[in-house]
Protein backbone atom coordinates (compact mmCIF):
# COMPACT_ATOMS: atom_id res chain seq x y z
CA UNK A 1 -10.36 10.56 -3.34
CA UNK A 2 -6.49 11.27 -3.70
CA UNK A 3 -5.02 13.54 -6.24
CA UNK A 4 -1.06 13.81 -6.65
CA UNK A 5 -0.21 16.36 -8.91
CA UNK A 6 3.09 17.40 -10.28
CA UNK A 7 4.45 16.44 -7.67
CA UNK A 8 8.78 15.99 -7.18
CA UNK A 9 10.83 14.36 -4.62
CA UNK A 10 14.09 14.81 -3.84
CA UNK A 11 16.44 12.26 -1.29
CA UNK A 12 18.79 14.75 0.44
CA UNK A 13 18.74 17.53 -1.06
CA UNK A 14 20.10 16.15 -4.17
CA UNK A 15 18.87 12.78 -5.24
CA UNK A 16 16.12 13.28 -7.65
CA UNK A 17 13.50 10.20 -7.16
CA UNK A 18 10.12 11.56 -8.65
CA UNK A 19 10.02 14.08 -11.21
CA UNK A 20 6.11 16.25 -12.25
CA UNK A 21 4.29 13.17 -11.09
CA UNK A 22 0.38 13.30 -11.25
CA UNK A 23 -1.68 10.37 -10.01
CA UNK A 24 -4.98 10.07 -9.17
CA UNK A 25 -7.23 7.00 -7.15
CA UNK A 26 -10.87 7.42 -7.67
CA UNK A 27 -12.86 6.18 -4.49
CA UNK A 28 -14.01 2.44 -4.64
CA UNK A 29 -10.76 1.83 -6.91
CA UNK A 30 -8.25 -0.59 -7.11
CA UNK A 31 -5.17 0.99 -8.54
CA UNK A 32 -2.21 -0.96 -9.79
CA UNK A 33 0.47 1.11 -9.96
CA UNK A 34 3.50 -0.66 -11.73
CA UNK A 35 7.26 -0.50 -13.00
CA UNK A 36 10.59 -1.63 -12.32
CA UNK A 37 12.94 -1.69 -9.34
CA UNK A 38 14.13 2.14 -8.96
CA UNK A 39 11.19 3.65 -10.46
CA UNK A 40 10.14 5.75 -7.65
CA UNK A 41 7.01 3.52 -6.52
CA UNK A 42 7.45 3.43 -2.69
CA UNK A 43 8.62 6.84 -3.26
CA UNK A 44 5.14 7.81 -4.22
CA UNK A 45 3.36 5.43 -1.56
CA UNK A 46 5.61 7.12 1.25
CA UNK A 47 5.17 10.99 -0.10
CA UNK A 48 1.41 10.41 0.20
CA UNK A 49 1.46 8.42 3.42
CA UNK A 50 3.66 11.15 4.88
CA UNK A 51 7.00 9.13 5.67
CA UNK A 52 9.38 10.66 3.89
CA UNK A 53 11.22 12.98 6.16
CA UNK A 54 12.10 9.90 7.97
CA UNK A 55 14.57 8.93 5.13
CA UNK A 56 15.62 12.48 4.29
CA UNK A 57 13.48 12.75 1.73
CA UNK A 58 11.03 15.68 0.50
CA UNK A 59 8.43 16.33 -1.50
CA UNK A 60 10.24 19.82 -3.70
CA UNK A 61 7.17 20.60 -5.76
CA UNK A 62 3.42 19.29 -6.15
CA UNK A 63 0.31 18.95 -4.24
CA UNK A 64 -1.46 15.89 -2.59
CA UNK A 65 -4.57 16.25 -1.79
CA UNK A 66 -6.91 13.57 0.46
CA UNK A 67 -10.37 14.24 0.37
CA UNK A 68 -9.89 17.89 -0.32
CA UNK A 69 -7.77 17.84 2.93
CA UNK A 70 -3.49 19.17 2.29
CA UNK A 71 -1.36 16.31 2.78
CA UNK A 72 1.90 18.25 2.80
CA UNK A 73 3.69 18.49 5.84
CA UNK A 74 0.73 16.69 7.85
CA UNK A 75 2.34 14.14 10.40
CA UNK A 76 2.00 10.28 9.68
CA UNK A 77 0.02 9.51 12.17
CA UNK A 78 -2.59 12.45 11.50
CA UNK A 79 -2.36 10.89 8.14
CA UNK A 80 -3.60 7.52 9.68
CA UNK A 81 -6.41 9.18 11.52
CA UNK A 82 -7.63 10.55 8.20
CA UNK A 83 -7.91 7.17 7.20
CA UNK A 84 -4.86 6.26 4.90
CA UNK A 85 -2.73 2.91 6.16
CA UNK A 86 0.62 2.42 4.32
CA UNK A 87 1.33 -1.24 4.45
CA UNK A 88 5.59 -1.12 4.39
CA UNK A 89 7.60 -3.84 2.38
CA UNK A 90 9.66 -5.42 5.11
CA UNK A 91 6.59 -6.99 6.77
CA UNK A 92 7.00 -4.51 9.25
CA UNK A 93 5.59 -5.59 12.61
CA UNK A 94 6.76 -6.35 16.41
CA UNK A 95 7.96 -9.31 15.94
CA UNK A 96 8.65 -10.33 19.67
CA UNK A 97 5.02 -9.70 20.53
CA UNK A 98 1.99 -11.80 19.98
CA UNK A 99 -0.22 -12.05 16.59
CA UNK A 100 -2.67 -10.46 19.42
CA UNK A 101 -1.02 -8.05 20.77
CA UNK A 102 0.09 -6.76 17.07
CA UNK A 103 -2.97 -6.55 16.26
CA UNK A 104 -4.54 -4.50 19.30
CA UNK A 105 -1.28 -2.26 18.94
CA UNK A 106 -2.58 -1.43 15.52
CA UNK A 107 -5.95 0.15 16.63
CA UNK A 108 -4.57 2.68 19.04
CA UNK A 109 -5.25 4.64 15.59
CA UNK A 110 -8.85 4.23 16.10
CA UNK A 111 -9.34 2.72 19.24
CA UNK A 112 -13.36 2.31 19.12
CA UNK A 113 -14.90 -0.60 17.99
CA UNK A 114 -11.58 -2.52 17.95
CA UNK A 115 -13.12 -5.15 18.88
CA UNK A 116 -15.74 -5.80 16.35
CA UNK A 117 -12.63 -4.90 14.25
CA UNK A 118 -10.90 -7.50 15.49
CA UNK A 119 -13.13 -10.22 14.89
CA UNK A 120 -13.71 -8.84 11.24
CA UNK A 121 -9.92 -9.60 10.42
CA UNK A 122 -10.10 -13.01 12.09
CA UNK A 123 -12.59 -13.52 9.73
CA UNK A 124 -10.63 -12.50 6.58
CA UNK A 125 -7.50 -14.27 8.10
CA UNK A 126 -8.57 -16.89 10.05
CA UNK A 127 -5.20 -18.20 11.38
CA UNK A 128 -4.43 -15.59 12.82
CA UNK A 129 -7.65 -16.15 14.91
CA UNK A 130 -5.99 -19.67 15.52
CA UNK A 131 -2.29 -18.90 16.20
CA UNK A 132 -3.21 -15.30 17.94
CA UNK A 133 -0.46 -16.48 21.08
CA UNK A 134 2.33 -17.28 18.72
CA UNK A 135 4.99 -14.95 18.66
CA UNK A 136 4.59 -12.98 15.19
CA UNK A 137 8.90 -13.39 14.34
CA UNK A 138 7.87 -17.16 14.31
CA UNK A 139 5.64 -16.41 11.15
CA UNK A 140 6.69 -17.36 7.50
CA UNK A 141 6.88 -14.98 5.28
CA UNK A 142 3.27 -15.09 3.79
CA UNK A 143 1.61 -15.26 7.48
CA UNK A 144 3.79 -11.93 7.90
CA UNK A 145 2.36 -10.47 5.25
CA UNK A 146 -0.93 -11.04 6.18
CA UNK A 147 -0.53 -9.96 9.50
CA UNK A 148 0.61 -6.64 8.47
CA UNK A 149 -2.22 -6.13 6.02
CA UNK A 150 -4.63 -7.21 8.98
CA UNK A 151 -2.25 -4.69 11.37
CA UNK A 152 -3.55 -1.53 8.70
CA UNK A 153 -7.23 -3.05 8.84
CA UNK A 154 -7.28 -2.33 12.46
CA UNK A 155 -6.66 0.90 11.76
CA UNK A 156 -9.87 1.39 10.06
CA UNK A 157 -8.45 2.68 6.57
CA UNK A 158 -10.46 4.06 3.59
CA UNK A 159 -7.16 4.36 1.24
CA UNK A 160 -4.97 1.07 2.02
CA UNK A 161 -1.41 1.70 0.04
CA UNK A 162 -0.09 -2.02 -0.14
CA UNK A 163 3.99 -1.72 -0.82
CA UNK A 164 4.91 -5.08 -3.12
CA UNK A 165 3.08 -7.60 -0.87
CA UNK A 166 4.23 -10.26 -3.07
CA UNK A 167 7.61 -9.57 -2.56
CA UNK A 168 9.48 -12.98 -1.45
CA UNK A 169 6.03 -15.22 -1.40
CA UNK A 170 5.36 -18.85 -3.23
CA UNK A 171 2.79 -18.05 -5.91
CA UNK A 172 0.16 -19.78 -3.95
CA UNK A 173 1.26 -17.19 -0.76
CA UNK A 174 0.85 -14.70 -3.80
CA UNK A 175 -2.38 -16.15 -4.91
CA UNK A 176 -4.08 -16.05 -1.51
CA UNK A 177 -2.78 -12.08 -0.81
CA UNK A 178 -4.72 -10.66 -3.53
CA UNK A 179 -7.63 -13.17 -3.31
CA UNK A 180 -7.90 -11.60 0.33
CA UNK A 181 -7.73 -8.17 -1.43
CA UNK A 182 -10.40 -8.56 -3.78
CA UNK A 183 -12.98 -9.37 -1.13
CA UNK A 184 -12.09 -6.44 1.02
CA UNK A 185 -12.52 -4.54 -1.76
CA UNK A 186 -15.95 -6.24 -3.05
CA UNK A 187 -17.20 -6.82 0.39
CA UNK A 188 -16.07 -3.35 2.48
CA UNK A 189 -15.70 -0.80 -0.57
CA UNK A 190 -12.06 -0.03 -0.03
CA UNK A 191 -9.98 1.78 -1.33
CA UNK A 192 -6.62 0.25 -2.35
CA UNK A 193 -3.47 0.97 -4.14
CA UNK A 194 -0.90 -1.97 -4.83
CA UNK A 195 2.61 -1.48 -6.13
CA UNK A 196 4.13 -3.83 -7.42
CA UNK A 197 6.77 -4.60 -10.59
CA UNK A 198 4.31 -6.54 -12.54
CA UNK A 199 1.60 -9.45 -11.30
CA UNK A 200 -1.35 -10.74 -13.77
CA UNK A 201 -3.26 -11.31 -10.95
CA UNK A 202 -3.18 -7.85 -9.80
CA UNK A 203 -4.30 -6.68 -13.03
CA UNK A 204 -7.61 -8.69 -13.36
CA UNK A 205 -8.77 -6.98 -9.87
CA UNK A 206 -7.29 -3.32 -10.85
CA UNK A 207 -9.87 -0.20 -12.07
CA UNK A 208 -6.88 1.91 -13.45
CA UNK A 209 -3.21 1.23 -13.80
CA UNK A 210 -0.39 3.53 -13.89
CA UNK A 211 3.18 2.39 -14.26
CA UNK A 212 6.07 4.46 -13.13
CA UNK A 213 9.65 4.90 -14.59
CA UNK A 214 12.72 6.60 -14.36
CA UNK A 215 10.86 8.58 -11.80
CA UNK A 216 7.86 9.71 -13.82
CA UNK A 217 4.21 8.30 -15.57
CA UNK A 218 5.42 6.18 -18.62
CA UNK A 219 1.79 4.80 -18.96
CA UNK A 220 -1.83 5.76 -17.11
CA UNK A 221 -4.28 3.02 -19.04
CA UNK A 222 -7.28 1.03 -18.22
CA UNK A 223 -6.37 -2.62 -16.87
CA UNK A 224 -7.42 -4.39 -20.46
CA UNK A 225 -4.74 -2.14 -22.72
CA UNK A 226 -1.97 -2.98 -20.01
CA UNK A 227 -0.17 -6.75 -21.57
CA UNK A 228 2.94 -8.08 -20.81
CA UNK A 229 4.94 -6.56 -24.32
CA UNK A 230 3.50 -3.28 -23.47
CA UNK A 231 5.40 -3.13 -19.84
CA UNK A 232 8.37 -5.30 -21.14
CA UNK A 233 8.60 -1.69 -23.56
CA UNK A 234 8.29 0.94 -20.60
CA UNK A 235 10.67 -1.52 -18.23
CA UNK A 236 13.37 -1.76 -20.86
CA UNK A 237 13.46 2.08 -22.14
């Protein structure tokens, strides 16, 4: 479904953040793709998403490929259309409008059948169903997050890129995140892609893990030879 190959990125012309990286997400997956602070994971998330040029950054070398379809140089928001949502850490959202009204922003992407859309996150998230008047910067920092995983569902992804949604949460916040995961995946066949630095429960729902350092692939394994002294290794290299 998405290929990445050899690809390099560069911040400003100078700053070297990935270095020959190939990664690939088979459709139906759910990738984990792990390492430390620095190790060029959003790096990877925002090259394929198409949001680099924002933060003077450029892919130097490499290919990504969605669906057959060049990524390279494509616009974000023709990147949305083909159907790949990039949920941001930050908890990016408008926080002086409604849970609604964040919500119906997100589907301008694909405006039809926003409404049945609509009521298929209320069901995944149901307060948000409840509390859809309350001004989203009034959220805590777990209801955030699930808003802005529910914003990228209106959007009607096939490839969801989820940026360290446990960044900042209680482990119960953390819990419910990726339980809410798991059944999109089981129940609508997506597609997803979590970075993180390293979660166990993100590794009992993965298909394939890769974990990134210094830049590049340290490790591409299957979920079940990925344990806690084998990352401790890559993260302290």
């Amino acid at each position: 479904m998405l290929e990445v190959s050899d690809v390099s990125v560069r911040y400003d012309g100078a700053i070297a953040a990935l270095q020959d990286v190939s990664f690939a997400v088979r459709e139906g997956g759910v990738v984990a793709l792990l390492g430390p602070n620095g190790a060029g994971k959003t790096t990877l998330l925002k090259a394929v998403a198409g949001m680099l040029p924002f933060e003077l950054g450029e892919v130097t070398e490499g290919r990504i490929r969605f669906e057959s379809a060049e990524l390279l140089g494509a616009h974000p928001a023709a990147i949305a259309r083909r159907g790949i949502a990039l949920v941001q850490d930050g908890r990016q959202c408008f926080r002086n409008l409604s849970i609604d009204d964040n919500l119906r922003a997100a589907s301008f992407v694909h405006p039809k059948n926003a409404a049945t859309r609509l009521d298929m996150v209320f069901g995944y998230f149901p307060f948000l169903g409840e509390m859809r008047q309350r001004q989203a910067g009034l959220l805590s920092g777990g209801q955030l997050q699930m808003l802005v995983i529910a914003m990228a569902l209106m959007g009607s992804p096939r490839l969801l890129l989820l940026d360290e949604p446990s960044l900042g949460l209680s482990p119960v916040m953390v819990q419910a995140v990726f339980d809410v995961v798991e059944r999109m995946h089981r129940d609508l066949g997506m597609t997803v892609v979590v970075a993180e630095q390293t979660v166990p429960r993100l590794l009992k729902i993965a298909t394939d893990v890769y974990v990134l350092s210094r830049g590049g692939v340290a490790m591409h394994a299957a979920p079940a030879e990925v344990d806690e002294a084998a990352l401790q290794r890559v993260y302290l290299s």
